[in-house]
N, C-alpha and C. Protein backbone atom coordinates (compact mmCIF):
# COMPACT_ATOMS: atom_id res chain seq x y z
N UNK A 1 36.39 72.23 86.87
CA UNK A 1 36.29 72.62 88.26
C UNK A 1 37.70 72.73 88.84
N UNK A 2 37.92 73.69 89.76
CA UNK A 2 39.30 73.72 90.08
C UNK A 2 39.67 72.94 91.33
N UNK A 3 40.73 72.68 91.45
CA UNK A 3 41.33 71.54 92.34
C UNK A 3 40.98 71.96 93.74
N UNK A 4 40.40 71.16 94.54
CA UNK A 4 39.84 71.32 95.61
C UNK A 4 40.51 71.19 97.07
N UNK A 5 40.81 72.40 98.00
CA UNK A 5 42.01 72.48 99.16
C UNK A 5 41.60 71.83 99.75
N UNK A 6 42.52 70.96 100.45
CA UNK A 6 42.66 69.65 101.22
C UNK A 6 43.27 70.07 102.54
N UNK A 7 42.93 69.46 103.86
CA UNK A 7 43.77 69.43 105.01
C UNK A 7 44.07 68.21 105.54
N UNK A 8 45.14 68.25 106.42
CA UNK A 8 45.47 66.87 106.50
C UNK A 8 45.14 66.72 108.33
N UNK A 9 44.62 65.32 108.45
CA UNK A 9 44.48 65.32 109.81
C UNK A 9 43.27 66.13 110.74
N UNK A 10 42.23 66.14 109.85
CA UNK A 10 40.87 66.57 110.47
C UNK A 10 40.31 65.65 111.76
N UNK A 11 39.83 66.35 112.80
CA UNK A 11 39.19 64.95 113.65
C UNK A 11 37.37 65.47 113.77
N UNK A 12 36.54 64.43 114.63
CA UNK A 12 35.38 64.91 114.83
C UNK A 12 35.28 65.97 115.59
N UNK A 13 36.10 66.14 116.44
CA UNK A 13 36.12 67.11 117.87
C UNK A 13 37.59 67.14 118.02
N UNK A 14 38.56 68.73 117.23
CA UNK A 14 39.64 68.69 118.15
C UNK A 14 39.44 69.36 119.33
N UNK A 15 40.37 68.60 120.12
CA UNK A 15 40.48 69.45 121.69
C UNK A 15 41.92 70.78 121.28
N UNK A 16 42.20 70.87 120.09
CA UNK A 16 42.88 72.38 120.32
C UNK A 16 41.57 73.19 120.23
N UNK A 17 40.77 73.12 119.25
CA UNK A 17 39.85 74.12 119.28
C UNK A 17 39.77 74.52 120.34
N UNK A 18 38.81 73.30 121.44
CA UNK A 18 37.98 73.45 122.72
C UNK A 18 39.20 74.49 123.74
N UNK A 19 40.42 74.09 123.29
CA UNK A 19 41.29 75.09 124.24
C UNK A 19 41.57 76.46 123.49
N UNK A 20 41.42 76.34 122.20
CA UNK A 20 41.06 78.12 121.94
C UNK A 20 39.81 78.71 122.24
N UNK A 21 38.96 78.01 122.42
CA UNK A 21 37.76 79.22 122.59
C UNK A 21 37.61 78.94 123.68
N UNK A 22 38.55 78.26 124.94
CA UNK A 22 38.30 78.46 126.68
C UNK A 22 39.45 79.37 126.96
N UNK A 23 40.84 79.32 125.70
CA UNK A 23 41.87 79.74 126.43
C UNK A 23 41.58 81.72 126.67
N UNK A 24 40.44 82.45 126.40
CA UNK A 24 40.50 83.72 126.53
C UNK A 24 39.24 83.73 126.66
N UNK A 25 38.68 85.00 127.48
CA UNK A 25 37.61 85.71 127.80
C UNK A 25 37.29 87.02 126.83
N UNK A 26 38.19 86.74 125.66
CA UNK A 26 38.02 87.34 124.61
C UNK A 26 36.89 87.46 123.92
N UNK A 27 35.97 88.77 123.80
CA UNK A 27 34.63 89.00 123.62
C UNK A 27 34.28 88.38 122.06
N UNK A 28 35.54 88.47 121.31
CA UNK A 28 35.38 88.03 119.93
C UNK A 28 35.48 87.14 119.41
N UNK A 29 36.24 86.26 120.42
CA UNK A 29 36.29 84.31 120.26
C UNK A 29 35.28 84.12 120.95
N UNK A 30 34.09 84.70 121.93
CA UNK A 30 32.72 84.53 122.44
C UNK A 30 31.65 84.10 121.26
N UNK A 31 32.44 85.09 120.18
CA UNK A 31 30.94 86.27 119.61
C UNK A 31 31.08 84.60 118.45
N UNK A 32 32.28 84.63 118.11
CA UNK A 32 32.35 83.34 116.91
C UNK A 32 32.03 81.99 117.00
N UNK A 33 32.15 82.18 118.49
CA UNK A 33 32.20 80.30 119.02
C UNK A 33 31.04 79.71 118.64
N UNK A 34 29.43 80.45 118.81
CA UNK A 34 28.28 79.57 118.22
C UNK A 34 28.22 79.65 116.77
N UNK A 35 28.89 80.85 116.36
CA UNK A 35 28.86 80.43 114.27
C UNK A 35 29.50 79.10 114.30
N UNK A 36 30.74 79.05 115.05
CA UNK A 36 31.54 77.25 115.01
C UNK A 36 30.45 76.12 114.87
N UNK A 37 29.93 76.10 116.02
CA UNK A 37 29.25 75.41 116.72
C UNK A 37 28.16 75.13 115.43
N UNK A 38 27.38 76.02 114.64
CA UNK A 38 26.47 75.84 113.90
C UNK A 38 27.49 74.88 112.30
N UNK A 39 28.59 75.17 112.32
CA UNK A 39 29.47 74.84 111.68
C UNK A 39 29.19 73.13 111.62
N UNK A 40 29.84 72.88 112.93
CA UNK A 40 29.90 71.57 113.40
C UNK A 40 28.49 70.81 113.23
N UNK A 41 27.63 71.48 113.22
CA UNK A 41 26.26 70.80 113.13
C UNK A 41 25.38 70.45 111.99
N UNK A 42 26.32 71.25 110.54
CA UNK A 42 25.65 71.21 109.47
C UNK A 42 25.68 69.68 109.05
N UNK A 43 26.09 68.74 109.17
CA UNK A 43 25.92 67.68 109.27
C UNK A 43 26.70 66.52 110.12
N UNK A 44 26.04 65.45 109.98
CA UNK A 44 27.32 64.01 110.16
C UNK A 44 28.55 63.96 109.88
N UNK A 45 28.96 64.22 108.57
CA UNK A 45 30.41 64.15 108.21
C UNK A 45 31.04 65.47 108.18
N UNK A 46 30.95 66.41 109.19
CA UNK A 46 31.78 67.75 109.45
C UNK A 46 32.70 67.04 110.13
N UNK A 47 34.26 67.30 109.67
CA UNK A 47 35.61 67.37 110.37
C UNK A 47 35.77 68.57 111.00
N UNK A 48 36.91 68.87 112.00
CA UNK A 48 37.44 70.12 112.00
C UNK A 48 39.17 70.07 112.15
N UNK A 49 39.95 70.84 112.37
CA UNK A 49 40.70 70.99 112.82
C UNK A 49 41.40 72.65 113.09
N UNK A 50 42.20 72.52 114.01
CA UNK A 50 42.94 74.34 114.25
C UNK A 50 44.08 74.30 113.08
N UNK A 51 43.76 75.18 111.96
CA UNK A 51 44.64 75.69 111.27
C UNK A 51 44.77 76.62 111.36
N UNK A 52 46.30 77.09 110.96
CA UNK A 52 46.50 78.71 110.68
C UNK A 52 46.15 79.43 111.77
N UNK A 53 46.02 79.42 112.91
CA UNK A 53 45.93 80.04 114.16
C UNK A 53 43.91 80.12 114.36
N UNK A 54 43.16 79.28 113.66
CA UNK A 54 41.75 79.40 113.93
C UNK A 54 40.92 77.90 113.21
N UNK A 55 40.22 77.54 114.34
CA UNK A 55 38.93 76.72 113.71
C UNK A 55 38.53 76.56 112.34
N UNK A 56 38.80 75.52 111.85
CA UNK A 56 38.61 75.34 110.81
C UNK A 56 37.34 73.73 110.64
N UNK A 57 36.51 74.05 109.81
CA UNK A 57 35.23 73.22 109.76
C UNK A 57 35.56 72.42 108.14
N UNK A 58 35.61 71.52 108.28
CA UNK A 58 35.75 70.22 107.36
C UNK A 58 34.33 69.59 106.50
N UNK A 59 33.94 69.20 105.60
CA UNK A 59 33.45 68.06 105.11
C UNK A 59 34.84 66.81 104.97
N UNK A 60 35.19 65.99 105.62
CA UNK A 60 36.17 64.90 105.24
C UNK A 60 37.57 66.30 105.77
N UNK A 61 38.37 65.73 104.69
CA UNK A 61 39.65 66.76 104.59
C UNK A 61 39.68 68.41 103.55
N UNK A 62 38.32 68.45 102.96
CA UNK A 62 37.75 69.81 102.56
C UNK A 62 37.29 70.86 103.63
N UNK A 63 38.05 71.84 103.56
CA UNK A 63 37.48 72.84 104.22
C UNK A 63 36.49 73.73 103.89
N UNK A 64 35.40 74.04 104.57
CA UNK A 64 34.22 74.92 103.82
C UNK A 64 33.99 76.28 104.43
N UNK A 65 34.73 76.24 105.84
CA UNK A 65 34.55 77.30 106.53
C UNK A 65 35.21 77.70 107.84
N UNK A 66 35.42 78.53 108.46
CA UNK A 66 36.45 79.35 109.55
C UNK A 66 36.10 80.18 110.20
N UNK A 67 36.31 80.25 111.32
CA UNK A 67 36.28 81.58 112.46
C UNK A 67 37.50 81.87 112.81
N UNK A 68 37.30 83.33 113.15
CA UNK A 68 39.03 83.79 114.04
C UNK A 68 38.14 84.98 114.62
N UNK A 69 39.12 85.32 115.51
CA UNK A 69 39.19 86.64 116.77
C UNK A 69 40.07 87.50 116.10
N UNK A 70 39.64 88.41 115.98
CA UNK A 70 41.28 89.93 116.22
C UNK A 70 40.47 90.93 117.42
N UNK A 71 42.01 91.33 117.04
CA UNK A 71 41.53 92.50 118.10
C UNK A 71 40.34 93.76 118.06
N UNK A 72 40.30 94.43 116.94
CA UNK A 72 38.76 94.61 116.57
C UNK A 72 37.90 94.10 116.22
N UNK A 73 37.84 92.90 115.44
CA UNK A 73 36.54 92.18 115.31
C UNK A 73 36.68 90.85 114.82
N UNK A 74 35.77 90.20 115.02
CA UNK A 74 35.47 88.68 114.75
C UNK A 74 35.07 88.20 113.17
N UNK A 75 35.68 86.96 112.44
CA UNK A 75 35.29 86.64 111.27
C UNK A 75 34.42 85.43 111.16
N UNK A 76 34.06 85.11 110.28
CA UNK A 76 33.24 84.04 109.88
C UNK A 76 33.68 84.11 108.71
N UNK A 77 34.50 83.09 107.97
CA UNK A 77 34.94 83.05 106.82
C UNK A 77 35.09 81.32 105.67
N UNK A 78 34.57 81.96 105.09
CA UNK A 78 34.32 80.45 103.86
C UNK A 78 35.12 80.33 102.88
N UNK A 79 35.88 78.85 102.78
CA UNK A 79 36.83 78.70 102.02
C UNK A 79 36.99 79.17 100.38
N UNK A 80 35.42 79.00 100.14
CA UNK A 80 34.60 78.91 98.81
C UNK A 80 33.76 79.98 98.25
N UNK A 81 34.27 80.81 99.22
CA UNK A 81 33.06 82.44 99.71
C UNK A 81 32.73 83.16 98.29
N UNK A 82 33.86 83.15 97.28
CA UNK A 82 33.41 84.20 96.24
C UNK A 82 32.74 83.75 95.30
N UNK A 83 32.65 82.36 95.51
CA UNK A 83 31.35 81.49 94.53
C UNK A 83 30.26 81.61 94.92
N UNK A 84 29.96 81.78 96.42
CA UNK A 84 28.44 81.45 97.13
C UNK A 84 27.60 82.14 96.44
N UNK A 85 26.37 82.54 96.60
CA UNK A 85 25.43 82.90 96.58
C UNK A 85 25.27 84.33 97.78
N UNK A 86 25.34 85.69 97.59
CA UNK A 86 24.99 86.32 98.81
C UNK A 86 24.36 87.61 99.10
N UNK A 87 22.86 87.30 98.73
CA UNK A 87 22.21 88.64 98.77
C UNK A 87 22.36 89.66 99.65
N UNK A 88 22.51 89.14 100.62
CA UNK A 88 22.70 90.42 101.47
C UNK A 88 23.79 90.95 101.36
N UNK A 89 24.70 90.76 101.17
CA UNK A 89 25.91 91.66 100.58
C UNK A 89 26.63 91.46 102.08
N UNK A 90 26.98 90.02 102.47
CA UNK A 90 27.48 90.02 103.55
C UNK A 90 29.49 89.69 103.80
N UNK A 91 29.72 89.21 102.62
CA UNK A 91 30.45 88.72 102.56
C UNK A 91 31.78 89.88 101.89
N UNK A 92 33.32 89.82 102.47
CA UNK A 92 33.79 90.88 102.10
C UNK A 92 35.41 90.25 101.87
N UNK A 93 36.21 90.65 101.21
CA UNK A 93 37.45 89.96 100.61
C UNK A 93 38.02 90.57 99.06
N UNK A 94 38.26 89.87 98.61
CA UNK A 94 39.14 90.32 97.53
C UNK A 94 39.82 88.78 96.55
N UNK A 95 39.74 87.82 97.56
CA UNK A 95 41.02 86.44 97.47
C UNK A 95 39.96 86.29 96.08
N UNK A 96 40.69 85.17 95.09
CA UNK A 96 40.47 84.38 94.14
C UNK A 96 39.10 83.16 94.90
N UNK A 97 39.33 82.65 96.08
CA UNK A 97 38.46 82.06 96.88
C UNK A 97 37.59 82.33 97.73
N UNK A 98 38.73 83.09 98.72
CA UNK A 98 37.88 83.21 99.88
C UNK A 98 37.35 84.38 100.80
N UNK A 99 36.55 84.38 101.09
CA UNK A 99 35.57 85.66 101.19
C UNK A 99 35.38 85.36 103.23
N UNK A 100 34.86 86.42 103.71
CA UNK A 100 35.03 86.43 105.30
C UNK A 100 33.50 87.75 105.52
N UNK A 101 32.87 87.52 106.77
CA UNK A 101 32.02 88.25 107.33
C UNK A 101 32.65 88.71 108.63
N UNK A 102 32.69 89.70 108.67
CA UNK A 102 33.39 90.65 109.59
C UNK A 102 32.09 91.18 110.91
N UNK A 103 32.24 90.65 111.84
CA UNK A 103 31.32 91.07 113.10
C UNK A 103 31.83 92.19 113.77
N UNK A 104 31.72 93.06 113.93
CA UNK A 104 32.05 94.46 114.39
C UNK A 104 31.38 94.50 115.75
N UNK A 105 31.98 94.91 117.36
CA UNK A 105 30.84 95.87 117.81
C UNK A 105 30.05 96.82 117.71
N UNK A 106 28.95 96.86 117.77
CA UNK A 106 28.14 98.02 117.58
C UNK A 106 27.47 98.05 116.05
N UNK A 107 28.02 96.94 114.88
CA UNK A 107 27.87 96.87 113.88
C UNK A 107 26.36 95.58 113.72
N UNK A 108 25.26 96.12 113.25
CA UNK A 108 24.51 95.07 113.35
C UNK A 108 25.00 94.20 111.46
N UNK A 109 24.76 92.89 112.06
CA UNK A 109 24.65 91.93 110.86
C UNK A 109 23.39 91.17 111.09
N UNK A 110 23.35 90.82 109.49
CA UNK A 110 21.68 90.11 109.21
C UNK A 110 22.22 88.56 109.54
N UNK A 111 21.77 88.25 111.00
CA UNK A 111 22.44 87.05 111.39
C UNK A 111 21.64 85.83 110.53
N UNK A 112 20.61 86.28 110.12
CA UNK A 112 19.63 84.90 109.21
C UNK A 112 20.36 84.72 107.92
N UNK A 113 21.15 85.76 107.45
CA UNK A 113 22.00 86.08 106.69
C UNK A 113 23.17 84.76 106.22
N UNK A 114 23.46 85.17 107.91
CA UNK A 114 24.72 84.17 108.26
C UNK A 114 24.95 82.86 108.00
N UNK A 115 23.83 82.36 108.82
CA UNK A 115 23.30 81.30 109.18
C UNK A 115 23.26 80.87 108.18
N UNK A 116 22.34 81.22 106.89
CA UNK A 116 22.09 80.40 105.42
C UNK A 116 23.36 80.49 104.54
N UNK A 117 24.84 81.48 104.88
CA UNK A 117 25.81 81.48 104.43
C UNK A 117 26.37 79.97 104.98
N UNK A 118 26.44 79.71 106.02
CA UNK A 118 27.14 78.84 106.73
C UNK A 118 26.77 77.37 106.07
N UNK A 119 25.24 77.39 105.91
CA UNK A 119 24.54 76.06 105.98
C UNK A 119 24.88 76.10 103.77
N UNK A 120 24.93 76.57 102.91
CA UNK A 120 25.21 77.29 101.44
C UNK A 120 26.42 76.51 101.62
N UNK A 121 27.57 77.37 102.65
CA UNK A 121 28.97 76.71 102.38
C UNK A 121 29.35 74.94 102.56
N UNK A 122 28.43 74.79 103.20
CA UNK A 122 28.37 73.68 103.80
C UNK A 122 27.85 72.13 102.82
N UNK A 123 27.20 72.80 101.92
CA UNK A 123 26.52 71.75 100.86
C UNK A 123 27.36 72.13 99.47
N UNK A 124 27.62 73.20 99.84
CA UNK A 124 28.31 73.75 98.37
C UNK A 124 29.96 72.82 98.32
N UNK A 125 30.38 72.70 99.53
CA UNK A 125 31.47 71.89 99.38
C UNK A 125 31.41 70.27 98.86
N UNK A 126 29.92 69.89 99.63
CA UNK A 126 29.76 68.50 99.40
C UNK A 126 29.49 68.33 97.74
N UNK A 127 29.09 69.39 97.58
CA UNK A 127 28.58 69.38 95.72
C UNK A 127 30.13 69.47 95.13
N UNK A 128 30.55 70.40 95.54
CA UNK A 128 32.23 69.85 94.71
C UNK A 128 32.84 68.76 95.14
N UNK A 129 32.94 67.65 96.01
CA UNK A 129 33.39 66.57 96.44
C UNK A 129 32.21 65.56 96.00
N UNK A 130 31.37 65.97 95.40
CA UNK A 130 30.77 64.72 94.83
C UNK A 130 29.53 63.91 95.58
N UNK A 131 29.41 65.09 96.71
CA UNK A 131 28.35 64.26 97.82
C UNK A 131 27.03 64.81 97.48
N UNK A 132 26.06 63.79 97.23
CA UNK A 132 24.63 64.60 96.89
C UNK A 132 23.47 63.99 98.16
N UNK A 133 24.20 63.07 98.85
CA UNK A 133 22.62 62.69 99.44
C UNK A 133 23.13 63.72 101.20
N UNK A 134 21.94 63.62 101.30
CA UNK A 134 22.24 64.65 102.63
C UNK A 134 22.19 63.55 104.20
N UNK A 135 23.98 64.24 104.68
CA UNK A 135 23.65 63.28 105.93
C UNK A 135 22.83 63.73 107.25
């Protein structure tokens, strides 16, 4: 199994996040903020912290998953993405790892899609860190 990316300094709730997704009325840090949010909820032991200029969702100091804003469109992106599982053909990248869902206006996505990507990335990390019972 290959060596597993680490961050340093995860908390339960950072308040940089909470000031990136208040600091703009930006339609595309709107559109991402409840993928976060579902992020944060996949269990008890979700960390987060702001890396790299975006939200980043933790098991411990493992990262499993990410949102960001641009100026055309919004991501949802998983650390672990090109391993997942993803029938719908949602997931788009190139990296050795990591794979991203691209929200477009006007672009419909299979949000049930999403959702089971998110909640996938989310156990799939705990399975490489060794966690099997569910919190």
């Amino acid at each position: 199994m290959d060596e597993i990316f680490r961050l340093n300094d995860t908390l339960k709730c950072d308040p940089q996040i909470e000031r990136w997704f208040a600091a703009h009325t930006d339609p595309h840090r709107l559109t991402v903020q409840d993928w976060f949010k579902r992020m944060r909820n996949c269990g008890a032991d979700v960390r987060e912290l702001f890396h790299d200029g975006c939200p980043v969702a933790c098991v411990g100091d493992a990262p499993f998953g990410y949102v960001n804003a641009f100026k055309a469109y919004a991501s949802v992106g998983f650390f672990y993405g090109a391993m997942l599982p993803d029938p719908a053909n949602l997931l788009e990248g190139t990296g050795k790892r990591m794979r991203h869902v691209k929200l477009r206006p006007g672009h419909d996505v299979n949000l049930t899609a999403l959702d089971a990507l998110i909640l996938i990335a989310y156990r799939d990390i705990r399975q490489r860190l060794g966690l099997t019972s569910v919190t």
